[in-house]
N, C-alpha and C. Protein backbone atom coordinates (compact mmCIF):
# COMPACT_ATOMS: atom_id res chain seq x y z
N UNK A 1 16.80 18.78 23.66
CA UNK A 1 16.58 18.17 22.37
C UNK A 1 15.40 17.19 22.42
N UNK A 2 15.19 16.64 23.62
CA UNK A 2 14.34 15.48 23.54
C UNK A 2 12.77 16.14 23.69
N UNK A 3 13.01 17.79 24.34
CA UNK A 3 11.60 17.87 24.06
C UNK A 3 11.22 18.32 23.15
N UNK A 4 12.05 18.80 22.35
CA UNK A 4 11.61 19.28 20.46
C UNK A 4 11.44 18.35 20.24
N UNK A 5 11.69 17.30 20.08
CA UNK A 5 11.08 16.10 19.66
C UNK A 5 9.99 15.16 19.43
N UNK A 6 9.80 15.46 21.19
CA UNK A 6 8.35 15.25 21.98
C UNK A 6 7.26 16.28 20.97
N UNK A 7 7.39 17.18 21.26
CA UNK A 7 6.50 18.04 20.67
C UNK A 7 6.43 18.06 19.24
N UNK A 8 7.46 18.11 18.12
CA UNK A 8 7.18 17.12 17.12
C UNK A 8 6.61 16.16 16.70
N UNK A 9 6.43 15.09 17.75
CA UNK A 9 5.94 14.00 17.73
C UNK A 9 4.15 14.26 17.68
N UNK A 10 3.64 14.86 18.82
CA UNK A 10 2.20 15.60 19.20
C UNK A 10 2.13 15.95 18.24
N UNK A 11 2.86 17.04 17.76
CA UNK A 11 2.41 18.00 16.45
C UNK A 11 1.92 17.13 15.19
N UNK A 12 2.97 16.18 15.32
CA UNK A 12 2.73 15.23 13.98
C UNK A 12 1.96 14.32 14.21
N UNK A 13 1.00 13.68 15.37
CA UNK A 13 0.14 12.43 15.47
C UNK A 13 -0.89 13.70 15.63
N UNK A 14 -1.15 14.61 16.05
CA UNK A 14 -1.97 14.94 15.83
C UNK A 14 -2.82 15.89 14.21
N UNK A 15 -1.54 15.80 13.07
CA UNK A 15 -1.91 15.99 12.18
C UNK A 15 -1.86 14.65 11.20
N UNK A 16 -1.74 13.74 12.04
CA UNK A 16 -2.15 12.25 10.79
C UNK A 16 -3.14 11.90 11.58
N UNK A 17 -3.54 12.17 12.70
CA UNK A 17 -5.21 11.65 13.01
C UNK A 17 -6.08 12.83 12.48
N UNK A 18 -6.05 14.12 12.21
CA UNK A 18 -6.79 15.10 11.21
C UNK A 18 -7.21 14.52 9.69
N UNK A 19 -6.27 14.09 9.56
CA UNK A 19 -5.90 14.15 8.13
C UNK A 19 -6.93 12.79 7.66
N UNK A 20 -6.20 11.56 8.53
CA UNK A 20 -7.03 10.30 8.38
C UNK A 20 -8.42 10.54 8.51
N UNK A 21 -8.85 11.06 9.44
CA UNK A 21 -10.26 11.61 9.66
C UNK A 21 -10.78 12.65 8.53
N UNK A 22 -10.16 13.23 7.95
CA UNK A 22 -10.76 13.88 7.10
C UNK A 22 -11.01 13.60 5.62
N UNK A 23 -10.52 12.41 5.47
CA UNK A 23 -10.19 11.38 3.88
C UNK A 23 -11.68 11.23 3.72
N UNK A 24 -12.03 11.51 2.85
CA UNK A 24 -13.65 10.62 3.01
C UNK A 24 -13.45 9.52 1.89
N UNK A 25 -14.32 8.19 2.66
CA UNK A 25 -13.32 7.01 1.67
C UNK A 25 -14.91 6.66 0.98
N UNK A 26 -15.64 6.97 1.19
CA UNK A 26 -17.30 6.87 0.51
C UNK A 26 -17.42 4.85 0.42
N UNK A 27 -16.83 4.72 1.08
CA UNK A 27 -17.64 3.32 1.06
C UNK A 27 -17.28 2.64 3.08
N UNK A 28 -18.17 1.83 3.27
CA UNK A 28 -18.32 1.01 4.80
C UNK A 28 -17.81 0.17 4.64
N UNK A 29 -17.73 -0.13 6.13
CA UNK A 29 -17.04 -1.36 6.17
C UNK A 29 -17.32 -2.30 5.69
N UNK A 30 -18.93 -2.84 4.86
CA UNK A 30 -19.26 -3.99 3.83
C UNK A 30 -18.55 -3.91 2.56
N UNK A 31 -17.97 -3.11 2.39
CA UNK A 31 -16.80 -2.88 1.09
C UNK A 31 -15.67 -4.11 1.55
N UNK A 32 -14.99 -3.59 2.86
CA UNK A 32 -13.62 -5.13 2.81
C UNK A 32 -13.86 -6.19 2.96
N UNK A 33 -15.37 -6.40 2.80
CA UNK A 33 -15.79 -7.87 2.30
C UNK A 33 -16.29 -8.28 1.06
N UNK A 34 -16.42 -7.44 0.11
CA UNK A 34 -16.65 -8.11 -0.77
C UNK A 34 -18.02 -6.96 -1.51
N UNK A 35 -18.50 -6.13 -0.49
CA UNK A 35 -19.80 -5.22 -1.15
C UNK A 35 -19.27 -4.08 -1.31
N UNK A 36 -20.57 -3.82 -1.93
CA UNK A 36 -20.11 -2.34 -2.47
C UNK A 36 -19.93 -2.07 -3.95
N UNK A 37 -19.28 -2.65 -4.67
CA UNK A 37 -19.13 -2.73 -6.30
C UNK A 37 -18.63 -1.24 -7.15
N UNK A 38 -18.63 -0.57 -5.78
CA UNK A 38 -18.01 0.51 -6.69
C UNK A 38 -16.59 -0.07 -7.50
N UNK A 39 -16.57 1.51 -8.45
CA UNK A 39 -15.81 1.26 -9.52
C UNK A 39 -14.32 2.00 -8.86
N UNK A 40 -13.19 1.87 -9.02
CA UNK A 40 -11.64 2.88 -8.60
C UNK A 40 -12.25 4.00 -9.32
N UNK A 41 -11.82 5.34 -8.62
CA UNK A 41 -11.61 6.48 -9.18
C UNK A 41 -10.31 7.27 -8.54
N UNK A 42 -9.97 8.04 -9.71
CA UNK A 42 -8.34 8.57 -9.15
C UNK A 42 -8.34 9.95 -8.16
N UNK A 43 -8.10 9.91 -7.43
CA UNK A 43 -7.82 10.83 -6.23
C UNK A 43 -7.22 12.42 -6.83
N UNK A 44 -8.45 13.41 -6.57
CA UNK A 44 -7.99 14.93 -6.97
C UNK A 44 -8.43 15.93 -6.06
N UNK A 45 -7.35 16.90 -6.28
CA UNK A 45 -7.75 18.07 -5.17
C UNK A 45 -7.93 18.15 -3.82
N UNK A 46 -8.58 18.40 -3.36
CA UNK A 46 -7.64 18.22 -1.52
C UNK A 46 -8.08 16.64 -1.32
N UNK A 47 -8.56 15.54 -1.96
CA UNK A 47 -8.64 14.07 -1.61
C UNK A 47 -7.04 14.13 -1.70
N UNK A 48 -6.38 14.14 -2.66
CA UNK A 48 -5.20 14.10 -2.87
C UNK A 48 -3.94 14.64 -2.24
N UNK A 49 -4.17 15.97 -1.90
CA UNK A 49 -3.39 16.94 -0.93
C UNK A 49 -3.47 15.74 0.38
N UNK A 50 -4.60 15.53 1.24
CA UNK A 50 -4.67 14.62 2.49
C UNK A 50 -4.08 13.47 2.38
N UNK A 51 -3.86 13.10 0.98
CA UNK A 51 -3.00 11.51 1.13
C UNK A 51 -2.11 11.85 0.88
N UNK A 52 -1.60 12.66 0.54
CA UNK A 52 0.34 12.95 0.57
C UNK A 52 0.58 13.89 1.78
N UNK A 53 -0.54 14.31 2.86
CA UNK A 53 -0.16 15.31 3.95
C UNK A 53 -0.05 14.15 4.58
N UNK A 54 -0.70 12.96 4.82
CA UNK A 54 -0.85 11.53 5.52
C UNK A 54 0.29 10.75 5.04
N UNK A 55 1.20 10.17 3.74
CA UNK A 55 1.76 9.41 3.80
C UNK A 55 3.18 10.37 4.72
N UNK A 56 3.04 11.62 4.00
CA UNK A 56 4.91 12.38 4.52
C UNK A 56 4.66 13.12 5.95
N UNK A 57 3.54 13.08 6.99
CA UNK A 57 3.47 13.19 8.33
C UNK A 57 3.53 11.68 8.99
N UNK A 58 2.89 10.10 8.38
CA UNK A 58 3.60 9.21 8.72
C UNK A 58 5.32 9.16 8.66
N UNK A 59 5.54 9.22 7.60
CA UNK A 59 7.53 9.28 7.01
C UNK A 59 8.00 9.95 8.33
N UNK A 60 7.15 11.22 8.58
CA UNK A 60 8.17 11.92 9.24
C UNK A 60 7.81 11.47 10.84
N UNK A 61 7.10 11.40 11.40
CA UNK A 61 6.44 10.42 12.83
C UNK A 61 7.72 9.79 12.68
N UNK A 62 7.80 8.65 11.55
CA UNK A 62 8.50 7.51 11.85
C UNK A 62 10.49 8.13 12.12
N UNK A 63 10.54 9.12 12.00
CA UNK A 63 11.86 9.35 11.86
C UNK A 63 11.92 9.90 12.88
N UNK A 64 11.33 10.77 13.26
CA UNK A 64 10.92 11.50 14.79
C UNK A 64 11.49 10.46 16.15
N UNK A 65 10.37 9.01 15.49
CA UNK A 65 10.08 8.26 16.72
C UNK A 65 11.36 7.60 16.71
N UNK A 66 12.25 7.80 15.69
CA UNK A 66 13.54 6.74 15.77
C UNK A 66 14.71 7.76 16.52
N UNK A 67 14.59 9.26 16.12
CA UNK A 67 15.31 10.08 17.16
C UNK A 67 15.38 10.02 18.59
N UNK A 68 14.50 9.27 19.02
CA UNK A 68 14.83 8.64 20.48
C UNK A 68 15.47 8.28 21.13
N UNK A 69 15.71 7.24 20.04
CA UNK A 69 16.92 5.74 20.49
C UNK A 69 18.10 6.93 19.64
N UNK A 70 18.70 7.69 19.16
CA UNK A 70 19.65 8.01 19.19
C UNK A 70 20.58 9.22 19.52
N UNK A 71 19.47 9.84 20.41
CA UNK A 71 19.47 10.68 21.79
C UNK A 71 19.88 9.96 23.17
């Protein structure tokens, strides 16, 4: 059991470091200070698909990583 798990785990950090890497966020790091001035725009089509493949492969990491402690 613990190595389905393991390998779950791989499977899944290695599809939220894809995913994060593949977001394109169009602004640098002078944006979380204060530059940049762009305007919000709402997230469509695979921008969108990658942030819900990213928040529910975090969710699921995190449930993965708690099957540990109750193995």
């Amino acid at each position: 059991m613990r190595e389905i798990l393991l390998i779950a785990q791989i499977v899944l950090a290695v599809v939220i470091t894809a995913s994060v890497l593949l977001q394109s966020q169009g602004s640098g790091l002078g944006a979380a200070w204060g530059g940049g001035g762009e305007t919000y725009h709402t997230k469509r089509g695979l921008e969108k698909v990658l942030m819900y493949l990213t928040i529910i492969s975090i969710i699921l990491f995190v449930f993965v990583s708690l099957g540990f402690f109750l193995i």
